[in-house]
C-alpha atoms as a PDB file:
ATOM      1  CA  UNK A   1      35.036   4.324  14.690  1.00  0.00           C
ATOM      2  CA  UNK A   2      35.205   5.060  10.674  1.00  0.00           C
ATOM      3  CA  UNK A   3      32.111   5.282   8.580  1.00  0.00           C
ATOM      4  CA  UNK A   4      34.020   5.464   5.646  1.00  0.00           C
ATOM      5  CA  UNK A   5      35.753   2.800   3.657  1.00  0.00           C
ATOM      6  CA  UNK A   6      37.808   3.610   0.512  1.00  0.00           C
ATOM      7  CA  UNK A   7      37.654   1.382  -2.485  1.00  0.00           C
ATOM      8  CA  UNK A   8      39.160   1.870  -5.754  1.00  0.00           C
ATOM      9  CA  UNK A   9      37.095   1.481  -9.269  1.00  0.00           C
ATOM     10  CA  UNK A  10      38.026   0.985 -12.592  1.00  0.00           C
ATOM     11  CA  UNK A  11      35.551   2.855 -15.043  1.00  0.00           C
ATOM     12  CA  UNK A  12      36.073   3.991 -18.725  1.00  0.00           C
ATOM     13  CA  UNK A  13      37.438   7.082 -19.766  1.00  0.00           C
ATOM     14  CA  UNK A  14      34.532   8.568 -20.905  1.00  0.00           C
ATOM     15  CA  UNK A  15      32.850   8.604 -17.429  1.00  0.00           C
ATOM     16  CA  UNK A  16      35.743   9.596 -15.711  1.00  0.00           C
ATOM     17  CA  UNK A  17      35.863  12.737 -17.939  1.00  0.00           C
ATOM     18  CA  UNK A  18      32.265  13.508 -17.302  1.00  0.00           C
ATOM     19  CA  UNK A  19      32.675  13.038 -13.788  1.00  0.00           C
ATOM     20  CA  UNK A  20      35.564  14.979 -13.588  1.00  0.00           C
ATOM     21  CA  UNK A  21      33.628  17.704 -15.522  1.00  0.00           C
ATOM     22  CA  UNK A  22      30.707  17.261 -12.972  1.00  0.00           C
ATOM     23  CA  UNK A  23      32.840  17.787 -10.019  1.00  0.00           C
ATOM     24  CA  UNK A  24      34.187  21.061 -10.846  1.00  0.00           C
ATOM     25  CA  UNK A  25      31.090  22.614 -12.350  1.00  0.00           C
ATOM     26  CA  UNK A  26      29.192  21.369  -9.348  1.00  0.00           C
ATOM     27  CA  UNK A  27      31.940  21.816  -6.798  1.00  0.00           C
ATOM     28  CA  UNK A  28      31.319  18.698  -5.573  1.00  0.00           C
ATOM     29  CA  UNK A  29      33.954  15.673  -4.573  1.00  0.00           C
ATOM     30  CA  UNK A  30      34.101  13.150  -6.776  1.00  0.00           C
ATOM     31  CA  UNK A  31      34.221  10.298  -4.173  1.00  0.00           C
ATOM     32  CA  UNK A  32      30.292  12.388  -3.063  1.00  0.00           C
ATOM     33  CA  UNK A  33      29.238  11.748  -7.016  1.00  0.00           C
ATOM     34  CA  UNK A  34      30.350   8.348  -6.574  1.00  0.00           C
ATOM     35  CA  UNK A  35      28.316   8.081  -3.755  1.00  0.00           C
ATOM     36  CA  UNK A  36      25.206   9.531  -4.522  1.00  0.00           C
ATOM     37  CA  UNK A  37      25.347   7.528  -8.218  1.00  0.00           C
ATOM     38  CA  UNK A  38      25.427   4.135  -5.906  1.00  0.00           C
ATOM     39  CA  UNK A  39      22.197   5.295  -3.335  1.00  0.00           C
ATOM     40  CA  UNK A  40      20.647   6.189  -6.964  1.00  0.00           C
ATOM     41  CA  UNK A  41      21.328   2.605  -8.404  1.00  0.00           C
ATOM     42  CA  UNK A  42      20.778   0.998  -5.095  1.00  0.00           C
ATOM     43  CA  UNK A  43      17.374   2.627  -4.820  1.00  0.00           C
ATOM     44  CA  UNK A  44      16.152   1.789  -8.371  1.00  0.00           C
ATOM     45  CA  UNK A  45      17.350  -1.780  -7.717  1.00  0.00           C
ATOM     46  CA  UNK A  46      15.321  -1.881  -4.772  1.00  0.00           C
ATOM     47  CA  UNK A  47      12.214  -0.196  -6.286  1.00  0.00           C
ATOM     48  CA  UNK A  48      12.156  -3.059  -9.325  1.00  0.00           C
ATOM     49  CA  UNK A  49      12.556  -6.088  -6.671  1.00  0.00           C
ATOM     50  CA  UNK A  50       9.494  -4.652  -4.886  1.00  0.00           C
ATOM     51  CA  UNK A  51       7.701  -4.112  -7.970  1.00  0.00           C
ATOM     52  CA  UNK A  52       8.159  -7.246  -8.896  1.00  0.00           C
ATOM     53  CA  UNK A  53       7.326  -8.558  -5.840  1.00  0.00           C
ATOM     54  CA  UNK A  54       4.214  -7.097  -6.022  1.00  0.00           C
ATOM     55  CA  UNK A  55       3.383  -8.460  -9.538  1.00  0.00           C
ATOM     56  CA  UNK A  56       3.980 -12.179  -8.332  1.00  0.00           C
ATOM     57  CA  UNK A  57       1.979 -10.881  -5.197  1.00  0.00           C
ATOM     58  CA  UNK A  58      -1.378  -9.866  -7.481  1.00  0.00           C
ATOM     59  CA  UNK A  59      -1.071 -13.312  -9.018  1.00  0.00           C
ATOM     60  CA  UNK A  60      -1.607 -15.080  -6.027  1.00  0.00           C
ATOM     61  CA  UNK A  61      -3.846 -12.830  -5.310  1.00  0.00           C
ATOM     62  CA  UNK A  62      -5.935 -13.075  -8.578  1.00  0.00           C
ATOM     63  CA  UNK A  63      -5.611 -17.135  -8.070  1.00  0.00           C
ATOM     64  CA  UNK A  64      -6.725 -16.710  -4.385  1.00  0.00           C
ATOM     65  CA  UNK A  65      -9.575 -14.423  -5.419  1.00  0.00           C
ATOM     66  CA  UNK A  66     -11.077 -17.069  -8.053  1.00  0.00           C
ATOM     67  CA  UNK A  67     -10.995 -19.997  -5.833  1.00  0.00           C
ATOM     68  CA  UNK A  68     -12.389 -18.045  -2.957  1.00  0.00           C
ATOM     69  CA  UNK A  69     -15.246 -16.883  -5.573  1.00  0.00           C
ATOM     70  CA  UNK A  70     -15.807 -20.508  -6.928  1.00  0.00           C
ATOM     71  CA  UNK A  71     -15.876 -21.633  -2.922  1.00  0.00           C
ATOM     72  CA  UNK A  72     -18.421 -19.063  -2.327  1.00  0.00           C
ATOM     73  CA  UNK A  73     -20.607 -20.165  -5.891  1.00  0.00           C
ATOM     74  CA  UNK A  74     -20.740 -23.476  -4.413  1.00  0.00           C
ATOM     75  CA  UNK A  75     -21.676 -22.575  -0.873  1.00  0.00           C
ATOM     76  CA  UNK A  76     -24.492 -20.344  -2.490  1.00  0.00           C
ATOM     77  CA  UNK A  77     -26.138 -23.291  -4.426  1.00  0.00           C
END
């Protein structure tokens, strides 16, 4: 079974000469640079969808919050 799949890009000079730059003073394959550059991107993606996520979370919550306070302010009368 291959884990692998190969895929071909087209990206502007300018970051193909930095990655090529990368690659040899890192020793590292480019197709590995490529790789860890999409888990980076894919991971900061991720992280701002939770945030906000959790922002439109604390909103409900803050609405929830209030009504359950004025529903307890009433009971309390």
């Amino acid at each position: 079974m291959r884990t692998k799949r190969k895929v071909s890009l087209t990206i502007d000079e300018e970051i193909y000469e930095a990655i090529e730059k990368a690659s040899k003073i890192h020793q590292i394959a480019k197709s590995q640079l490529a790789q860890e550059a999409f888990r980076l991107w894919l991971k900061k993606e991720t992280e701002a969808l939770m945030a906000q996520g959790y922002e439109e979370m604390a909103e409900e919550d803050e609405a929830f919050a209030g009504l359950t306070f004025e529903a307890q302010r009433e009971i309390s009368k």
